[in-house]
C-alpha atoms as a PDB file:
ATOM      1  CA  UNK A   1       9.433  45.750-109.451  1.00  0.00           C
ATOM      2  CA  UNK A   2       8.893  42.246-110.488  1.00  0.00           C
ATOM      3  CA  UNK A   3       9.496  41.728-114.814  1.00  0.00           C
ATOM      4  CA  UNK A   4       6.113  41.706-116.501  1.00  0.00           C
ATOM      5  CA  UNK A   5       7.473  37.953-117.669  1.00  0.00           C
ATOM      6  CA  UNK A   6       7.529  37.008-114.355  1.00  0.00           C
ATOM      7  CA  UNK A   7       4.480  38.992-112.982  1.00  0.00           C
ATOM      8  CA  UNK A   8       2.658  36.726-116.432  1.00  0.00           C
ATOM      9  CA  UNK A   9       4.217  33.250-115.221  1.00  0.00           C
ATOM     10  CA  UNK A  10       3.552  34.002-111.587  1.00  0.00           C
ATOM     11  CA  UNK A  11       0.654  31.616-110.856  1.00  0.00           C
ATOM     12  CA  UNK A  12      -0.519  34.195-108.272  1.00  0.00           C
ATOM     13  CA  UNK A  13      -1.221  36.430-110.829  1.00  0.00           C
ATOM     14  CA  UNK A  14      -3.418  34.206-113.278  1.00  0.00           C
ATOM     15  CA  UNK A  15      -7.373  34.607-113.008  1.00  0.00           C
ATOM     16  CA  UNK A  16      -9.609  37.895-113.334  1.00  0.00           C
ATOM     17  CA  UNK A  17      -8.231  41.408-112.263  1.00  0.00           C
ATOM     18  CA  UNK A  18     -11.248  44.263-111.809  1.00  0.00           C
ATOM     19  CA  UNK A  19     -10.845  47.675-112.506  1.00  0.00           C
ATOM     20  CA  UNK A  20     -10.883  50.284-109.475  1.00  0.00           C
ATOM     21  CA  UNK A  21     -12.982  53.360-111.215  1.00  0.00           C
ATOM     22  CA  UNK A  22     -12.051  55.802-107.734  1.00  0.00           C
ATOM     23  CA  UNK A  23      -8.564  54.747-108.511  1.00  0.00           C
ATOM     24  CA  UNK A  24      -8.530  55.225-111.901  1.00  0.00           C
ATOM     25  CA  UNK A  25      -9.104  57.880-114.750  1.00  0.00           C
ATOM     26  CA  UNK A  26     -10.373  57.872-118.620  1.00  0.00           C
ATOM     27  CA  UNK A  27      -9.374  61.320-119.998  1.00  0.00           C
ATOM     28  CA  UNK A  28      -9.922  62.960-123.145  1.00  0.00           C
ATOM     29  CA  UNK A  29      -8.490  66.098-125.113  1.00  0.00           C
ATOM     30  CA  UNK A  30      -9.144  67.836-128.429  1.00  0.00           C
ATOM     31  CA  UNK A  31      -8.226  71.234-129.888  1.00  0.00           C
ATOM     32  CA  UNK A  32     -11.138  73.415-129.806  1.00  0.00           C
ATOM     33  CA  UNK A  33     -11.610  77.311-131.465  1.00  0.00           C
ATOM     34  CA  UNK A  34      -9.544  76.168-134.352  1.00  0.00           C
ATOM     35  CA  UNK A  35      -6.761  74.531-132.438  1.00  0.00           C
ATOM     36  CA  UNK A  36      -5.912  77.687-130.301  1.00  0.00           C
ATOM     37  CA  UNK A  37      -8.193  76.228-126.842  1.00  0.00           C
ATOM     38  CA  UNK A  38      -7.503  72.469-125.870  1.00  0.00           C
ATOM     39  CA  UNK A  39     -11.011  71.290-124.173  1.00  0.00           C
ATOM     40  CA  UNK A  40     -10.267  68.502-121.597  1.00  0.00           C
ATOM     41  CA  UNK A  41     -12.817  66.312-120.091  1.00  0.00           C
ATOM     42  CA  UNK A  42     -13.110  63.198-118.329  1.00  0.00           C
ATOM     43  CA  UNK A  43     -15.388  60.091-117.815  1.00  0.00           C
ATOM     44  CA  UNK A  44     -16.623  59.702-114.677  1.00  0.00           C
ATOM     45  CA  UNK A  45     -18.470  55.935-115.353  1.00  0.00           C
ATOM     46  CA  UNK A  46     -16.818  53.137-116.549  1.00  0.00           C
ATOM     47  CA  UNK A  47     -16.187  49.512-115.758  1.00  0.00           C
ATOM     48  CA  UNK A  48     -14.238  46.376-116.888  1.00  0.00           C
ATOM     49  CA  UNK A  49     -11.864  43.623-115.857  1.00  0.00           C
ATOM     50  CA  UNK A  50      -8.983  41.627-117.535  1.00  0.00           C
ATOM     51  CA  UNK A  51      -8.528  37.954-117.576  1.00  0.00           C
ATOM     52  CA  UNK A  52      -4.487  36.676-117.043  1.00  0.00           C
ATOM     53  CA  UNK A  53      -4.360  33.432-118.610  1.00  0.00           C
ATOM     54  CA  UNK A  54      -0.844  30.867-118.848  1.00  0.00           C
ATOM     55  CA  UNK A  55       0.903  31.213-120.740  1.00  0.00           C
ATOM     56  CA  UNK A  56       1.221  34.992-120.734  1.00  0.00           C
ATOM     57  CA  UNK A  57      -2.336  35.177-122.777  1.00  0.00           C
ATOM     58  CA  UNK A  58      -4.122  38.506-121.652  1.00  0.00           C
ATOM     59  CA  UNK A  59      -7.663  39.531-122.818  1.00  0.00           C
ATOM     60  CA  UNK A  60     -10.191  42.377-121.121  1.00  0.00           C
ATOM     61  CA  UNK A  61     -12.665  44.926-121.621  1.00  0.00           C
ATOM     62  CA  UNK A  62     -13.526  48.461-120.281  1.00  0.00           C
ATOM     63  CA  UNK A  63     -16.984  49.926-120.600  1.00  0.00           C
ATOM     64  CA  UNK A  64     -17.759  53.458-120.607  1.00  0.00           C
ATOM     65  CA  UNK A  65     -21.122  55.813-120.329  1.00  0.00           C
ATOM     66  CA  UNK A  66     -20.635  57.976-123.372  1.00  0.00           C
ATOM     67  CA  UNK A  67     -23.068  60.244-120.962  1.00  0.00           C
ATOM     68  CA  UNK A  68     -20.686  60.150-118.027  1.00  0.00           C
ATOM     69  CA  UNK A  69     -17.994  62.640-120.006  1.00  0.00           C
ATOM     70  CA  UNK A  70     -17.570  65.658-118.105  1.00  0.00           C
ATOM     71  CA  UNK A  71     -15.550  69.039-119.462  1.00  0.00           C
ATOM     72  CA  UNK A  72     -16.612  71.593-116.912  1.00  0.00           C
ATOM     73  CA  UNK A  73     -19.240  73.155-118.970  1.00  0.00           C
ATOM     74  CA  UNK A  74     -22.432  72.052-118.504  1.00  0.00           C
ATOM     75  CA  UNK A  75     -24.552  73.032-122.321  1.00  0.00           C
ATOM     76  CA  UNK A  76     -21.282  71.751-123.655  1.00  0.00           C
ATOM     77  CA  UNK A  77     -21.166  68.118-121.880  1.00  0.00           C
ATOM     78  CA  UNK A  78     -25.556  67.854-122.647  1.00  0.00           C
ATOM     79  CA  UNK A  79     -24.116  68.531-126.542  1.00  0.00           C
ATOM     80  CA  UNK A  80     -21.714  66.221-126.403  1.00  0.00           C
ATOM     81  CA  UNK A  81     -23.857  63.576-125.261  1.00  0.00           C
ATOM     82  CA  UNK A  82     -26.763  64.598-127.952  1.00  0.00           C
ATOM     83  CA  UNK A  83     -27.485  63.252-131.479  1.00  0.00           C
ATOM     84  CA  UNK A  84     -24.281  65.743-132.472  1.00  0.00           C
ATOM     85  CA  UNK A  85     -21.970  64.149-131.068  1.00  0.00           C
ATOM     86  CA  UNK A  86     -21.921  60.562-128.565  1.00  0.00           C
ATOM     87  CA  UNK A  87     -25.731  59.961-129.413  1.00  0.00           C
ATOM     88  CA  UNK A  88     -25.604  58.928-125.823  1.00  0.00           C
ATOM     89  CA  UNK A  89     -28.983  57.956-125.935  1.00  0.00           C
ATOM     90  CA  UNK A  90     -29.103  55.439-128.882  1.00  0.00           C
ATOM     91  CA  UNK A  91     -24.976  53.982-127.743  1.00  0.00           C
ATOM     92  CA  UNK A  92     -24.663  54.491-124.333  1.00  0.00           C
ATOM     93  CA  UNK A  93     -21.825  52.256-124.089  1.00  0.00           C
ATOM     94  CA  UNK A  94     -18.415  52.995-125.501  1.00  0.00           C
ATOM     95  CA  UNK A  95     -16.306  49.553-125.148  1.00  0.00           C
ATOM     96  CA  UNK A  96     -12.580  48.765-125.335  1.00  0.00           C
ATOM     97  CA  UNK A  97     -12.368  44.787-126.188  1.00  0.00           C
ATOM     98  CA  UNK A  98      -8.303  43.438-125.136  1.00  0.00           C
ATOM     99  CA  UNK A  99      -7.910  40.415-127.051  1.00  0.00           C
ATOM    100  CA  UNK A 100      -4.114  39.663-126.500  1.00  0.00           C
ATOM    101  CA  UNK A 101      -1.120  41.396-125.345  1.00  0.00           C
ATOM    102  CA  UNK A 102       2.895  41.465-126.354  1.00  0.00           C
ATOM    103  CA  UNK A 103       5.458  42.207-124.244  1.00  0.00           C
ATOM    104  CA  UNK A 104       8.252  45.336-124.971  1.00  0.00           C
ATOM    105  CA  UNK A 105      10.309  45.787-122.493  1.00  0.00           C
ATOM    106  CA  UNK A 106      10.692  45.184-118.973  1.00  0.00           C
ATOM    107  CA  UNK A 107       7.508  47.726-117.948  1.00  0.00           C
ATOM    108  CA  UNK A 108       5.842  48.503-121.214  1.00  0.00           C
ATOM    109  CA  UNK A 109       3.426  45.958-123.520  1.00  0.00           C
ATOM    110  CA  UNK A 110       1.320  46.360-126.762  1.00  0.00           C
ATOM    111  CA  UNK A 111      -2.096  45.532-125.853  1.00  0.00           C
ATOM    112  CA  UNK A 112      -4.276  44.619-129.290  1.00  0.00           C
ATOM    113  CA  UNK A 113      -7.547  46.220-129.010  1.00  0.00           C
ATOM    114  CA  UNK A 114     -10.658  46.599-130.719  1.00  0.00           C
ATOM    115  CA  UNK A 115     -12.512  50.111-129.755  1.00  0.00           C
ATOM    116  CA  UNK A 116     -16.111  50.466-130.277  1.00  0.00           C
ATOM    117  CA  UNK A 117     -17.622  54.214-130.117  1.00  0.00           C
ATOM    118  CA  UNK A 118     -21.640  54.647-131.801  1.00  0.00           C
ATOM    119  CA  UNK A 119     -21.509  51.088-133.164  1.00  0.00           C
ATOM    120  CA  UNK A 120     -18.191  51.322-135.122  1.00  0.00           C
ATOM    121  CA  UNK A 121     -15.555  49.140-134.281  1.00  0.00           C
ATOM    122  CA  UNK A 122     -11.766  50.031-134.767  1.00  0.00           C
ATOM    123  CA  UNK A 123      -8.738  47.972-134.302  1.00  0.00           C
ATOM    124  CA  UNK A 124      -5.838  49.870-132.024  1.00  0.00           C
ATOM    125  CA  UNK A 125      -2.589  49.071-130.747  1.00  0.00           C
ATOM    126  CA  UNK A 126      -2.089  50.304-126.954  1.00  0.00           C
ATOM    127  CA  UNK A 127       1.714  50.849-126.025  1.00  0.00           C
ATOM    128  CA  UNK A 128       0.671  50.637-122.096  1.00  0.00           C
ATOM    129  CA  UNK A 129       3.069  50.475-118.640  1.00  0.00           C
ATOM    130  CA  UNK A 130       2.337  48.671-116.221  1.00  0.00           C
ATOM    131  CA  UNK A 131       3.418  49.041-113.121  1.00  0.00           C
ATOM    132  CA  UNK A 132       2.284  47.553-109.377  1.00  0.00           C
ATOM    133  CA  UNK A 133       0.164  49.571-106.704  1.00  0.00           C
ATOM    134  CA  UNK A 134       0.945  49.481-103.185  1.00  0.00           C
ATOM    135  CA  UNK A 135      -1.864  47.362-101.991  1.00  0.00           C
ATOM    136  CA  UNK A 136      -1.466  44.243-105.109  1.00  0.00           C
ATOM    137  CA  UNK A 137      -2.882  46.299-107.755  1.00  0.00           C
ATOM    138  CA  UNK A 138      -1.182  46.726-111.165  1.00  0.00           C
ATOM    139  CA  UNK A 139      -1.771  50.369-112.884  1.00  0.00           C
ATOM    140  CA  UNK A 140      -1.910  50.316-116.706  1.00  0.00           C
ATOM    141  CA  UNK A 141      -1.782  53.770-118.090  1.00  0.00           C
ATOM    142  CA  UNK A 142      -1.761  54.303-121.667  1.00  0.00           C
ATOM    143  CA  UNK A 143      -2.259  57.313-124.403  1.00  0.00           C
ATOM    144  CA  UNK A 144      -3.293  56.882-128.154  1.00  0.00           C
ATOM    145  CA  UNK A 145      -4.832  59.285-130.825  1.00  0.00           C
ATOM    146  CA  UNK A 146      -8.240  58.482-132.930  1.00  0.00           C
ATOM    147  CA  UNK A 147      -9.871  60.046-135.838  1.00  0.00           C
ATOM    148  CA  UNK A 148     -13.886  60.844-134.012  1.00  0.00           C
ATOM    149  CA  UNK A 149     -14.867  60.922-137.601  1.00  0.00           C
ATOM    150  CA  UNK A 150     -13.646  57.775-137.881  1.00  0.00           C
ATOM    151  CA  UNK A 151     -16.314  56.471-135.065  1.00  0.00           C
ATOM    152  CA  UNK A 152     -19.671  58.189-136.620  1.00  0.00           C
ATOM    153  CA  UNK A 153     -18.960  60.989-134.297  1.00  0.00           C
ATOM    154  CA  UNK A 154     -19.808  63.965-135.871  1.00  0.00           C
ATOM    155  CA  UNK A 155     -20.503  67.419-134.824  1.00  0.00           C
ATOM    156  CA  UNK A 156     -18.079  69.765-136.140  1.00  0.00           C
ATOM    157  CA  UNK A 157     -19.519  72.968-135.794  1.00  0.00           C
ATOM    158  CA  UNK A 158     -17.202  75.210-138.595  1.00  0.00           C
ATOM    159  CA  UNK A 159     -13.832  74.060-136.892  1.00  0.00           C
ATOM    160  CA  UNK A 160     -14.529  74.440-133.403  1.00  0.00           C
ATOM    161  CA  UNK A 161     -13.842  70.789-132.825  1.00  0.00           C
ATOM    162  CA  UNK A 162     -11.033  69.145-134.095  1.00  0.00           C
ATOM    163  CA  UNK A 163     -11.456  65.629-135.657  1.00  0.00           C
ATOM    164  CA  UNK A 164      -8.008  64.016-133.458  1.00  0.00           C
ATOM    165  CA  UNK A 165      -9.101  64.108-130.198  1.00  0.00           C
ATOM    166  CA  UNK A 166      -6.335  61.913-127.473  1.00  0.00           C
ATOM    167  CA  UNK A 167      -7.296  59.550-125.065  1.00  0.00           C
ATOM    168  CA  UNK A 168      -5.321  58.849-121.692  1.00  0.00           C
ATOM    169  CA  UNK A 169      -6.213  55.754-119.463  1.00  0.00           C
ATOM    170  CA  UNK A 170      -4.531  54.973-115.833  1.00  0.00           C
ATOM    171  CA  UNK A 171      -6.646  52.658-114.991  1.00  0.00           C
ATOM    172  CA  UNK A 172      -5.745  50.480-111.983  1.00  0.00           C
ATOM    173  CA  UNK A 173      -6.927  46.678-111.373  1.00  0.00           C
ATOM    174  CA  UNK A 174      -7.313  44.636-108.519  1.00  0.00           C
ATOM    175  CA  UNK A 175      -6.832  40.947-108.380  1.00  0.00           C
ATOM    176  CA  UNK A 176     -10.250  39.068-107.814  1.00  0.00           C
END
């Protein structure tokens, strides 16, 4: 695999790279029934590209239908997207803003981020690898922890949600 300094000083590699949604996943988990059930689900919309600029200057966004998260339970995905919840109707759109990116190590970088969920706006730090796809893609996966609360996103229901709730990207990009 080529260093992430050289994939950033490659000239090759400079310009816009578009995310591959059937290649890619957006994956979320919380503790459910008072922490004893973990409820998975997954969005199944989303968009976005990054922008690789000299001199190693990275910046991006991801877009996501807050109605396009899927668990496996029908009446439970239609309340997470109502007023209890997403409000899916009023903020369809949850957004991931990359504004620059430092290098770690030879695979890894911390990607500064600004994540927007019902019209809040939080500041996150994304430890994320990178690492090439067959066919001259580049897969960034990453993994980081937010308060829903935190967001506006309410919907508690006497414990049956928990308020920390993980989200896992592997989102792949193609150069464009």
């Amino acid at each position: 695999m080529v260093s992430l300094s050289e994939f950033f000083s490659d000239s090759s590699s400079t310009g816009t790279w578009t995310v591959v949604p059937d290649q890619s996943t957006i994956v979320v988990k919380s503790k459910s029934m008072w922490g004893l059930v973990p409820v998975k689900g997954r969005f199944t919309e989303f968009s976005g590209d990054g922008q690789l600029t000299p001199p190693q200057t990275v910046s991006g966004h991801i877009d996501i239908k807050a109605a396009s998260l899927r668990t496996g339970i029908r009446k439970r995905d239609e309340h997470l997207h109502s007023a209890d919840f997403f409000e899916a109707e009023k903020f369809p759109d949850i957004s991931l803003m990359i504004t620059e990116a430092s290098a770690i190590d030879g695979d890894t970088v911390d990607l500064h981020a600004q994540l927007t969920i019902k019209g809040t706006t939080k500041p996150l730090s994304l430890k994320t690898k990178v690492s090439p796809v067959g066919d001259g893609g580049m897969r960034l996966s990453t993994r980081v922890t937010v308060n829903r609360q935190d967001f506006g996103v309410d919907g508690n229901m006497a414990g049956m949600i928990g308020d920390n709730v993980t989200i896992s990207g592997d989102i792949v990009f193609r150069h464009t």
